[in-house]
C-alpha atoms as a PDB file:
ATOM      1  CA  UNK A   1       0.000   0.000   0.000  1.00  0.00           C
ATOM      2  CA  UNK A   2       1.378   3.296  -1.394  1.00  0.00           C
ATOM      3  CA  UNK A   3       1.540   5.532   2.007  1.00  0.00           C
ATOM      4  CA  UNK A   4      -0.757   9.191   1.411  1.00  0.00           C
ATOM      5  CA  UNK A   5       3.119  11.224   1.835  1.00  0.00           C
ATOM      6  CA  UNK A   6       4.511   8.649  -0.997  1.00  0.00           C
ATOM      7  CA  UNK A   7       1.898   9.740  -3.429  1.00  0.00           C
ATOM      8  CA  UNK A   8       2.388  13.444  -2.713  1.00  0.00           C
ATOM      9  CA  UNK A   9       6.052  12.954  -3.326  1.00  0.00           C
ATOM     10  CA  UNK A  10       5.056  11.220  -6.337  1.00  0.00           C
ATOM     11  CA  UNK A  11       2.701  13.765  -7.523  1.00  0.00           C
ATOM     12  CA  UNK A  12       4.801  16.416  -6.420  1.00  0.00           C
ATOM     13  CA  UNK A  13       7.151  14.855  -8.791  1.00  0.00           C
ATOM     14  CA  UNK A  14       5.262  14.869 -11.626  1.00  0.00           C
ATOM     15  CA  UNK A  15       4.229  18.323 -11.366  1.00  0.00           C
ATOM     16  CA  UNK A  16       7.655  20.216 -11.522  1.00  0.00           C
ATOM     17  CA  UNK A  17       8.578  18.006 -14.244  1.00  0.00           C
ATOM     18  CA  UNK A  18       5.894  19.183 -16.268  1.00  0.00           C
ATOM     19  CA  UNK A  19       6.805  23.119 -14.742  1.00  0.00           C
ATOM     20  CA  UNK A  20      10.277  22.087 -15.757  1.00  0.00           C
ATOM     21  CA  UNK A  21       9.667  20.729 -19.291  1.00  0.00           C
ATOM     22  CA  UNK A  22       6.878  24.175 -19.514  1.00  0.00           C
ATOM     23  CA  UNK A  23      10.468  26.725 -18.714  1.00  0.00           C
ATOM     24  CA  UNK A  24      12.496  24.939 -21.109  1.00  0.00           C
ATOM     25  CA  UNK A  25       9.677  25.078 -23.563  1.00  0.00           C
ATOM     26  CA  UNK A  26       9.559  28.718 -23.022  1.00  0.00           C
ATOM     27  CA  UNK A  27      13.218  29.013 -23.462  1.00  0.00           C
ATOM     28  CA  UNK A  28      12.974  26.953 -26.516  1.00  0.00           C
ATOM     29  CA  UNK A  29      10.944  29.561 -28.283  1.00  0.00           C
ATOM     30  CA  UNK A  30      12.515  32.590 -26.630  1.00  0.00           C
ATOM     31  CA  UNK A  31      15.877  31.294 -29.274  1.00  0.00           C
ATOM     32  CA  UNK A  32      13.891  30.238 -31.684  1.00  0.00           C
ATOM     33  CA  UNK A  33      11.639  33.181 -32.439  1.00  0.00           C
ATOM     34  CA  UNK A  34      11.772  35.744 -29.961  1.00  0.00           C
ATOM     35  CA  UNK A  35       8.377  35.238 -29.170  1.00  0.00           C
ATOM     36  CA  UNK A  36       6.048  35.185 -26.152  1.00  0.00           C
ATOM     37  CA  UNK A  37       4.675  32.236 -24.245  1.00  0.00           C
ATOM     38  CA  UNK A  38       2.133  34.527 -22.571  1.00  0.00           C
ATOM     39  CA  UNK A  39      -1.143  34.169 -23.965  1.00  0.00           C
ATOM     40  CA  UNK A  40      -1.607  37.562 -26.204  1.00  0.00           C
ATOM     41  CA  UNK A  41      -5.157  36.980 -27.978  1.00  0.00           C
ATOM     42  CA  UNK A  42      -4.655  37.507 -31.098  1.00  0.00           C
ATOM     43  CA  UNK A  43      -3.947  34.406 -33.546  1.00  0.00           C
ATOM     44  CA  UNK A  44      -4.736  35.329 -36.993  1.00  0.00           C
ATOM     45  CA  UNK A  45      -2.778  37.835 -38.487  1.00  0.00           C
ATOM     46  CA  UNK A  46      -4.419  41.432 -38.644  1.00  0.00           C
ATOM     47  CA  UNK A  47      -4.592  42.929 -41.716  1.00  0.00           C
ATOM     48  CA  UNK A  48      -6.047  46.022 -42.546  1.00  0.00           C
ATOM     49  CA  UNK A  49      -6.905  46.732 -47.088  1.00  0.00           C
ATOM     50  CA  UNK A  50      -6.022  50.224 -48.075  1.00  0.00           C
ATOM     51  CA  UNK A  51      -6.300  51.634 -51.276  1.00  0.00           C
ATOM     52  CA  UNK A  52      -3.932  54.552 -51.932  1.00  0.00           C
ATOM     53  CA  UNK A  53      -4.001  57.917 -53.661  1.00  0.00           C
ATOM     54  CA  UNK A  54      -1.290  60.346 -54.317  1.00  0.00           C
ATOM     55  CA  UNK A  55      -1.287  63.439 -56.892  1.00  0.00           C
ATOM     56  CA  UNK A  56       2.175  62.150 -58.467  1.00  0.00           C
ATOM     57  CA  UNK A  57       3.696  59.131 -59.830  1.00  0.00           C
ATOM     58  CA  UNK A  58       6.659  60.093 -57.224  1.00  0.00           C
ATOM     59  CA  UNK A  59       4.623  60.582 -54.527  1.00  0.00           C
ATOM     60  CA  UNK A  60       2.777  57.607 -55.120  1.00  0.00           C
ATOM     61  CA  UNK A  61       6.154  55.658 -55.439  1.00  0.00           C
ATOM     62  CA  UNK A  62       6.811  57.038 -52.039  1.00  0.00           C
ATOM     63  CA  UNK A  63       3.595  56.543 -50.233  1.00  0.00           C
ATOM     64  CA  UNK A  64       3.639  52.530 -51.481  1.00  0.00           C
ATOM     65  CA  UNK A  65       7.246  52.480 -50.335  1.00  0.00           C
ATOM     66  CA  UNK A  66       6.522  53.673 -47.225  1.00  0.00           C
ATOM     67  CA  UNK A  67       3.655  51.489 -46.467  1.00  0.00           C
ATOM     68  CA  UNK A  68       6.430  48.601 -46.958  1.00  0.00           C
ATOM     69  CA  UNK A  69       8.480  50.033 -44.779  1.00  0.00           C
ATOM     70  CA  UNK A  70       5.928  50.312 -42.031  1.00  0.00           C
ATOM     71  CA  UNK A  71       4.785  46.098 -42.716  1.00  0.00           C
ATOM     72  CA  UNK A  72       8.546  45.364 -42.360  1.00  0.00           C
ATOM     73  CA  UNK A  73       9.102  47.077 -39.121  1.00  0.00           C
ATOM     74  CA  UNK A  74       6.088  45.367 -37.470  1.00  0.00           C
ATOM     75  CA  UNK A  75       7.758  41.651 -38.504  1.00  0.00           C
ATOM     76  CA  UNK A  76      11.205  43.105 -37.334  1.00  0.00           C
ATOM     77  CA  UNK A  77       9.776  44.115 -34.025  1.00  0.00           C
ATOM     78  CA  UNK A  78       8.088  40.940 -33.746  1.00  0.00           C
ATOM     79  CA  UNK A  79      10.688  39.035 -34.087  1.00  0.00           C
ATOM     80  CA  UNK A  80      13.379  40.785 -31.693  1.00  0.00           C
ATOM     81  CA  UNK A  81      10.600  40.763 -29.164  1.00  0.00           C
ATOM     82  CA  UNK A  82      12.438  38.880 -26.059  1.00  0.00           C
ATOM     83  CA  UNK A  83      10.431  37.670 -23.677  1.00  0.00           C
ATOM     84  CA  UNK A  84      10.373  38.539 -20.139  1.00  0.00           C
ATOM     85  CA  UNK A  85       6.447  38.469 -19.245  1.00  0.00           C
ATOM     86  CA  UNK A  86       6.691  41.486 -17.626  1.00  0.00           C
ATOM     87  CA  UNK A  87       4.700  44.880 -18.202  1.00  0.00           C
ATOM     88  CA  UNK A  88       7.611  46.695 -20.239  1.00  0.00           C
ATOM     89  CA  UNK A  89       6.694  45.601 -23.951  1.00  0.00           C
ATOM     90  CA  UNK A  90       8.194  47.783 -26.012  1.00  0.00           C
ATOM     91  CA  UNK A  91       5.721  50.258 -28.489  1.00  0.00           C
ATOM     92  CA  UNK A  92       6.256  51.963 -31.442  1.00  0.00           C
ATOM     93  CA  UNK A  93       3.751  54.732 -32.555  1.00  0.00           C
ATOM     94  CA  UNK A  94       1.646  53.730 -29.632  1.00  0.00           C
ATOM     95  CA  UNK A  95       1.229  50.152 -31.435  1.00  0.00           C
ATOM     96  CA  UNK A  96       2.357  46.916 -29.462  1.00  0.00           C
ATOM     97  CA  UNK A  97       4.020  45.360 -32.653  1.00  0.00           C
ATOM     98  CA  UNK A  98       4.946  42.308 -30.358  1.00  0.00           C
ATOM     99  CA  UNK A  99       1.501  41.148 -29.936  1.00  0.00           C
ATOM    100  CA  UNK A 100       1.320  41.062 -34.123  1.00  0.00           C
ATOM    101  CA  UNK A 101       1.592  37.788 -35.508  1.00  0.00           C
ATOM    102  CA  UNK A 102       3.205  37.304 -38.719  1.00  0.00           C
ATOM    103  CA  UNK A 103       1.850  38.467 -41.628  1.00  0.00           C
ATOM    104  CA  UNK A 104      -0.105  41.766 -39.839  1.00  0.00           C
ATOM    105  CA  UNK A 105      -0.081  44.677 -41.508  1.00  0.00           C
ATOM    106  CA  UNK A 106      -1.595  46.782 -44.154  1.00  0.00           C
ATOM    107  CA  UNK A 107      -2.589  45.431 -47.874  1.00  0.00           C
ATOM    108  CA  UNK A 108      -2.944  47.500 -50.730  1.00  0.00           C
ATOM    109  CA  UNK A 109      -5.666  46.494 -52.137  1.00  0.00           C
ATOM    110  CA  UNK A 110      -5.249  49.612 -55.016  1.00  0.00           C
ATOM    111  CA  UNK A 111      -3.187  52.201 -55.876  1.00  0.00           C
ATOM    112  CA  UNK A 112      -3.263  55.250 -58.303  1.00  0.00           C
ATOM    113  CA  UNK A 113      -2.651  58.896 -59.336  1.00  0.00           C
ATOM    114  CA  UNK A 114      -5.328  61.850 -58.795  1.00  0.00           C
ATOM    115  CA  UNK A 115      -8.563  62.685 -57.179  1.00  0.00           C
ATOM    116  CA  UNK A 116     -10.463  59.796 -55.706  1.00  0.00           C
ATOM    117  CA  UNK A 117     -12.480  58.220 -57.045  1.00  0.00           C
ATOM    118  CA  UNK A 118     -16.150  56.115 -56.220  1.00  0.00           C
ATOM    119  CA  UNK A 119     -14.426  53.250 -57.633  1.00  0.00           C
ATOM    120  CA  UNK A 120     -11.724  53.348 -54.959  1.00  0.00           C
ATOM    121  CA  UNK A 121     -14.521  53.617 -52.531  1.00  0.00           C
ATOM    122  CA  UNK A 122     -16.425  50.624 -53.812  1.00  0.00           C
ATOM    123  CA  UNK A 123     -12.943  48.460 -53.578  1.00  0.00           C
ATOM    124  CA  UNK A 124     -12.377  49.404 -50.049  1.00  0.00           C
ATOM    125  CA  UNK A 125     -16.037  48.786 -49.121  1.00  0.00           C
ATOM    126  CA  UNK A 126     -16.153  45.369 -50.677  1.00  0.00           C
ATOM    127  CA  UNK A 127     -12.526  44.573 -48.624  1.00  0.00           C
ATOM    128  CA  UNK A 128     -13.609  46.420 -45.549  1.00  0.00           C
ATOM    129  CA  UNK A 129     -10.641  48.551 -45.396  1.00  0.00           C
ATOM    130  CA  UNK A 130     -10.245  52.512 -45.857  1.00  0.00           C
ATOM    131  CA  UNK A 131      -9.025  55.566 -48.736  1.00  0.00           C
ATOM    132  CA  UNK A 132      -5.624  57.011 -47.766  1.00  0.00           C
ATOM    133  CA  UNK A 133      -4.943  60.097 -50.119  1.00  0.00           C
ATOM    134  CA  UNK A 134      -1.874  62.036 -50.319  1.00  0.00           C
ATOM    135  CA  UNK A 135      -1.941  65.791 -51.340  1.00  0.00           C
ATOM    136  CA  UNK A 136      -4.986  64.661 -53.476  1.00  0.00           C
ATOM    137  CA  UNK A 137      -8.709  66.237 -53.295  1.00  0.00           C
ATOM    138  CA  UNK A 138     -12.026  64.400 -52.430  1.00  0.00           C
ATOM    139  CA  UNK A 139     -15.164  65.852 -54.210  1.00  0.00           C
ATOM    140  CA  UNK A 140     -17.953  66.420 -51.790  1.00  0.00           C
ATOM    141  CA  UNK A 141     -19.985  63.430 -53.812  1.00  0.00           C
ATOM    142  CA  UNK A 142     -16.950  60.843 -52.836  1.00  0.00           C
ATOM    143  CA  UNK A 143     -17.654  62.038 -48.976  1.00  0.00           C
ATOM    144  CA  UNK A 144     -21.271  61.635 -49.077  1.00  0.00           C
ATOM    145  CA  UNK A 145     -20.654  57.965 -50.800  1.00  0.00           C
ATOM    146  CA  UNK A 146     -17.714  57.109 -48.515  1.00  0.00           C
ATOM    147  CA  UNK A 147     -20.065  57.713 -45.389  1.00  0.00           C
ATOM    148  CA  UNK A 148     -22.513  55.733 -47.133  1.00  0.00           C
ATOM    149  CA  UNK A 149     -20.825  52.499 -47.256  1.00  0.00           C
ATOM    150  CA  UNK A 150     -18.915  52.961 -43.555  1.00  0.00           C
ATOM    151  CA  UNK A 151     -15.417  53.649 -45.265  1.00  0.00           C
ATOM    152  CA  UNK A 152     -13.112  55.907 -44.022  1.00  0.00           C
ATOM    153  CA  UNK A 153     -11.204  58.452 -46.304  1.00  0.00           C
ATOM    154  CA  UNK A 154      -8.137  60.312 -45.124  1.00  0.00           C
ATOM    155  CA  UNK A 155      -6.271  62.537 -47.041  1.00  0.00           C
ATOM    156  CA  UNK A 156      -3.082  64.700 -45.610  1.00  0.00           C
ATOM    157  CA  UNK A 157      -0.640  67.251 -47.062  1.00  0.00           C
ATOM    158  CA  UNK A 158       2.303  65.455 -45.006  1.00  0.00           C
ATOM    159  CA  UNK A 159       3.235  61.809 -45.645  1.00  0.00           C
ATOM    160  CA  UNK A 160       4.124  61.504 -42.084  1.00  0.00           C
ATOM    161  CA  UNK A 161       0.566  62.869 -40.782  1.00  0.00           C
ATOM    162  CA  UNK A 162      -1.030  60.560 -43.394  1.00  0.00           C
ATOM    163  CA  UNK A 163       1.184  57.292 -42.601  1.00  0.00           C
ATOM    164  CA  UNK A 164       0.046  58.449 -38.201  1.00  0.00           C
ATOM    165  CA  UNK A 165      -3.141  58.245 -39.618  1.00  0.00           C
ATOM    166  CA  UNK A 166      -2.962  54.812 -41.356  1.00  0.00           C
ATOM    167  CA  UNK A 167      -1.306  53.185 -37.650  1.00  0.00           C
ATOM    168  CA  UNK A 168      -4.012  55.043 -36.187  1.00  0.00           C
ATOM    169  CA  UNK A 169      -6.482  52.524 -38.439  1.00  0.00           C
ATOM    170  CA  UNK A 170      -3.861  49.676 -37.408  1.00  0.00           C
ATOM    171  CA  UNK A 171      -5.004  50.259 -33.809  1.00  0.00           C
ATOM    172  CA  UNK A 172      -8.828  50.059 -34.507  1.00  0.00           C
ATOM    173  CA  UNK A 173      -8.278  47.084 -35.815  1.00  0.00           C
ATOM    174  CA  UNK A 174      -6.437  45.244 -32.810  1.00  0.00           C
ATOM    175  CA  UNK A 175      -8.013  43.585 -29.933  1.00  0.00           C
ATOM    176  CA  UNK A 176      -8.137  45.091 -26.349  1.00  0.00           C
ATOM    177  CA  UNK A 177      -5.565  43.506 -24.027  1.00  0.00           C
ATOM    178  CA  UNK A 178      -6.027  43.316 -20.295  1.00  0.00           C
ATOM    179  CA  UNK A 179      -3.153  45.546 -18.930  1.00  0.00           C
ATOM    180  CA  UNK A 180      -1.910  43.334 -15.666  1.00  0.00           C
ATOM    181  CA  UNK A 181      -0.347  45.357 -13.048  1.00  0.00           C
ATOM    182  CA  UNK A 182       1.769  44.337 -10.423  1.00  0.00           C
ATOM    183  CA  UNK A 183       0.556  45.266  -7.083  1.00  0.00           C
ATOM    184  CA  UNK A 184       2.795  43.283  -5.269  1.00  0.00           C
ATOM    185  CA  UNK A 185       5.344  40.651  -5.324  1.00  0.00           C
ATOM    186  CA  UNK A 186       7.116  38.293  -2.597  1.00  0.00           C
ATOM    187  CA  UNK A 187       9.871  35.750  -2.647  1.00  0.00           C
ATOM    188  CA  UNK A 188       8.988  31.996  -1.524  1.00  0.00           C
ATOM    189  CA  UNK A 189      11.877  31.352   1.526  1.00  0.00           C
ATOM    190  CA  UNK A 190      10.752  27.809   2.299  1.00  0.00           C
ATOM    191  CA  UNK A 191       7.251  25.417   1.830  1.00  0.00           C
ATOM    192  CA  UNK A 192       5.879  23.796   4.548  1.00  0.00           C
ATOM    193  CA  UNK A 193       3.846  21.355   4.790  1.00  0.00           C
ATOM    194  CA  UNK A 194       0.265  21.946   6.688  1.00  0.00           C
ATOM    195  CA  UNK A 195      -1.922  18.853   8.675  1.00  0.00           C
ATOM    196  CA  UNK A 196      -5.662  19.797   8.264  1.00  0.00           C
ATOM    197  CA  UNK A 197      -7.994  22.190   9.811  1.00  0.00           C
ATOM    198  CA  UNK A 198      -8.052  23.152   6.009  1.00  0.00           C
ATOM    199  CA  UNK A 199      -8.107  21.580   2.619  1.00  0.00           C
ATOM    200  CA  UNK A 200     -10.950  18.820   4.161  1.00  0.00           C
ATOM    201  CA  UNK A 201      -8.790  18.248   6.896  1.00  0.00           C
ATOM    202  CA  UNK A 202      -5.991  16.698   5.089  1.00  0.00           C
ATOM    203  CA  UNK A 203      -2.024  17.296   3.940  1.00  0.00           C
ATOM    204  CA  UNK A 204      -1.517  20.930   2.356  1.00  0.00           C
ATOM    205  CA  UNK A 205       1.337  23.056   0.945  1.00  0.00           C
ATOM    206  CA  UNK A 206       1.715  26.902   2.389  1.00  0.00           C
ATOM    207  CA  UNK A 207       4.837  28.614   0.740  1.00  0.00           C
ATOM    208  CA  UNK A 208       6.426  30.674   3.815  1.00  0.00           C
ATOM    209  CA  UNK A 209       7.579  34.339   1.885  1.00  0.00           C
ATOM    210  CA  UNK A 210       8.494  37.820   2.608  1.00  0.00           C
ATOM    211  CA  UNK A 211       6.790  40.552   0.914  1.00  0.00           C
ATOM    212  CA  UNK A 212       9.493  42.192  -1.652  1.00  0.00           C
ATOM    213  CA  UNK A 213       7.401  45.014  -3.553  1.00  0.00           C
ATOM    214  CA  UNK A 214       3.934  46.040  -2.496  1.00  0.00           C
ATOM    215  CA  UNK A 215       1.247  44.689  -1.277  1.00  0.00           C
ATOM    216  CA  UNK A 216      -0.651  40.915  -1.498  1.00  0.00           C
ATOM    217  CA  UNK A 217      -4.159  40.725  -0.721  1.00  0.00           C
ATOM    218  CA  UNK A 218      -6.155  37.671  -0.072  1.00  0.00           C
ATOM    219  CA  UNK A 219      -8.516  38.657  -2.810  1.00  0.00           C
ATOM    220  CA  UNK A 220      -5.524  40.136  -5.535  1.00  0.00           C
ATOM    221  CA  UNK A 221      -5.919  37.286  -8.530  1.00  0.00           C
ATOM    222  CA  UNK A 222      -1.660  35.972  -8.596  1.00  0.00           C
ATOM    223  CA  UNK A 223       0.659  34.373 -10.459  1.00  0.00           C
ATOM    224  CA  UNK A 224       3.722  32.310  -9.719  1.00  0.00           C
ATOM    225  CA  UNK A 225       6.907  32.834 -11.314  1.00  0.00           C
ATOM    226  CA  UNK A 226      10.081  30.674 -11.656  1.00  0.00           C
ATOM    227  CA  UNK A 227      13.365  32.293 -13.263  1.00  0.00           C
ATOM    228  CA  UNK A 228      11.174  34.786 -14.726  1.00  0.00           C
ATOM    229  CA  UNK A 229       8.791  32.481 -16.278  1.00  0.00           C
ATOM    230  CA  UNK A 230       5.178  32.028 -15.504  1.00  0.00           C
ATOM    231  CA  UNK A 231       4.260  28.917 -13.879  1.00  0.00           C
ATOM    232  CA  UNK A 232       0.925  29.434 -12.770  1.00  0.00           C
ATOM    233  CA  UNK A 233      -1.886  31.517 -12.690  1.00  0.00           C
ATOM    234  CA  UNK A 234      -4.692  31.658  -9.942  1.00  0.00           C
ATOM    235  CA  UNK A 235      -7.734  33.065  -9.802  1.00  0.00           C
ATOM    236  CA  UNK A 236      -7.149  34.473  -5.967  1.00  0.00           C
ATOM    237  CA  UNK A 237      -5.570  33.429  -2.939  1.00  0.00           C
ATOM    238  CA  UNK A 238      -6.748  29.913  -1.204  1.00  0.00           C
ATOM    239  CA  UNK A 239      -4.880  31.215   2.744  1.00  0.00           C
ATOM    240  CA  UNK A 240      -3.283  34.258   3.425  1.00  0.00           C
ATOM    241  CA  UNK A 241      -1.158  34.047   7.252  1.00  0.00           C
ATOM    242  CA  UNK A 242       1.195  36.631   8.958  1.00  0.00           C
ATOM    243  CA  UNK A 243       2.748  34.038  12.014  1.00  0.00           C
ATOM    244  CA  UNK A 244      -0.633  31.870  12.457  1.00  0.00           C
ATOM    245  CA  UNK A 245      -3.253  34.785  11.878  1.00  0.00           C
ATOM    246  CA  UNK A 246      -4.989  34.867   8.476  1.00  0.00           C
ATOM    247  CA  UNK A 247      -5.227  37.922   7.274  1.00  0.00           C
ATOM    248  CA  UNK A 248      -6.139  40.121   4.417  1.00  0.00           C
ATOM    249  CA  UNK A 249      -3.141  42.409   3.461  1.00  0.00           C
ATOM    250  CA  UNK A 250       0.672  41.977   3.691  1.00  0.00           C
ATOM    251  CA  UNK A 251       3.016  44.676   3.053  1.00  0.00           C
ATOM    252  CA  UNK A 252       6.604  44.977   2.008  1.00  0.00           C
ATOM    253  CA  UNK A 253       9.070  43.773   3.912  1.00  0.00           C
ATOM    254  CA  UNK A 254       6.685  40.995   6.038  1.00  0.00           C
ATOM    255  CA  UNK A 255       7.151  37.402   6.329  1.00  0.00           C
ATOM    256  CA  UNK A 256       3.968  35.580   5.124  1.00  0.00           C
ATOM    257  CA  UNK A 257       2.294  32.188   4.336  1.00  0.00           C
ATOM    258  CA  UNK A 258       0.602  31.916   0.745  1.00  0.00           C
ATOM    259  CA  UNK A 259      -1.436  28.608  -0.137  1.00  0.00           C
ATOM    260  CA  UNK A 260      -3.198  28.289  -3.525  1.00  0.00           C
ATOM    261  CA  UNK A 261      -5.169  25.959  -4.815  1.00  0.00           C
ATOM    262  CA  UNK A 262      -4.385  24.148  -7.360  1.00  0.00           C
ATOM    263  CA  UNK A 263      -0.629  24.987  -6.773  1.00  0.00           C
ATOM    264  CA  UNK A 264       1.649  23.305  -4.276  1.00  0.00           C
ATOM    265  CA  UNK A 265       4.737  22.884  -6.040  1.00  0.00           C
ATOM    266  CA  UNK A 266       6.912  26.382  -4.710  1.00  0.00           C
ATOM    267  CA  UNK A 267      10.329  26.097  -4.981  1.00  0.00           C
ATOM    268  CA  UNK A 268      12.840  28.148  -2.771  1.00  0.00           C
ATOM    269  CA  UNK A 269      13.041  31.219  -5.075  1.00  0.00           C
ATOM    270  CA  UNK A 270       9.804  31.405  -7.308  1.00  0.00           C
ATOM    271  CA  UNK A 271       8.419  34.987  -7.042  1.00  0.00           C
ATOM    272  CA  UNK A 272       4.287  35.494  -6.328  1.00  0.00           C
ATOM    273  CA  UNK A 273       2.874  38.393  -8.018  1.00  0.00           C
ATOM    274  CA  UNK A 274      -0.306  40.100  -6.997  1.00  0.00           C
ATOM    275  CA  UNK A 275      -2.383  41.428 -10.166  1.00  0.00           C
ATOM    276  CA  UNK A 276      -4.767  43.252 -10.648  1.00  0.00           C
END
């Protein structure tokens, strides 16, 4: 008969082998593509069809150029994103390019020389894009029809205003991302094994730490951390303790017990971050 502390060693086990094989996973793509294990929403790539107007062949030459240059950053910044599952992604333009996945960006859809034109309305209708004009005029008919059919027409005198304008339509087009932030962290010293009055009265993990940054509250949703990698996530706190007391805050610098369900495998060093 396998004794109740063998199978918790067992299980116990089990479970940072599978944390263990998750971090070197994580690694794994960190080298391979620069790319984040944290879960960031978007899976298909987001493209957004624009048909463009300039009032020169060289302008025109210079707004399509342009447009390329803007696609290639995006895939550069994707792929020199390093993780660190942290709140410091880096932005350009006010556009998280590291949440892009490959192949985002714009398509032109249509391109020409002078005033536009109901035809370039009717393409970007039909592709559910928008008109981006350079130094070219839009007749009061082509505003009435653009309105019509829900396409927006933008036309600057500046390249740079007009290409802030087209990331502008980039942004519209990307999905809102919960913004975490850390209200507190602490460091796990040592675990410790509990003996009921909890958990239906049987064996239970509490990770004894010390408050490094902030404050943890019992009800703050957390998330356990290992070498900078995310290990776990949690819904809220299962027991909060200062000494034997439960209680509902720690703040920095205090010696705690954290329990969670659904977690018991801390290891001397894994960071828990409050979230909120």
């Amino acid at each position: 008969i396998v004794s109740l502390r063998s199978r918790r060693r067992t299980d116990a086990e089990a479970a940072t082998q599978e944390i263990e094989e998750k971090m070197k996973s994580s690694e794994d793509t960190q080298d391979s593509e620069g790319e984040s294990d944290e879960p960031k929403v978007v899976t298909d790539p987001v493209v957004v069809p624009v048909v463009l107007k300039a009032d020169t062949d060289g302008s025109l030459e210079a707004l399509k150029y342009s447009v390329e240059a803007i696609n290639l950053e995006m895939e550069q910044k994707r792929s020199e994103y390093e993780e660190t599952l942290r709140l410091d992604d880096s932005e350009t333009d006010g556009i998280d390019y590291t949440i892009l996945p490959k192949g985002s960006g714009f398509k032109v859809i249509s391109n020409g020389v002078g005033e536009i034109t109901s035809n370039d309305i009717s393409m970007a209708a039909v592709a559910e894009g928008a008109v981006f004009g350079f130094n070219v005029r839009v007749a009061k008919q082509m505003v009435a029809l653009a309105s019509s059919q829900g396409v927006d027409v933008v036309t600057q005198g500046v390249i740079y205003h007009l290409l802030d304008d087209m990331n502008g339509k980039l942004r519209e087009h990307l999905p809102k991302q919960e913004v975490l932030e850390v209200l507190g962290s602490a460091e796990v010293l040592q675990t410790f094994i509990m003996k009921g009055n909890k958990r239906s009265q049987g064996d239970w993990v509490v990770a004894g730490c010390r408050v490094v940054d902030g404050n943890i509250n019992s009800k703050s949703r957390v998330r356990v951390l290992r070498e900078g990698v995310v290990i776990h996530k949690s819904s809220g706190i299962d027991s909060l303790k200062h000494f034997k007391e439960n209680v509902k805050n720690v703040s920095k610098g205090t010696e705690c017990g954290i329990s969670l369900s659904g977690f018991e495998e801390f290891q001397k060093g894994d960071v828990i971050e409050a979230v909120g």
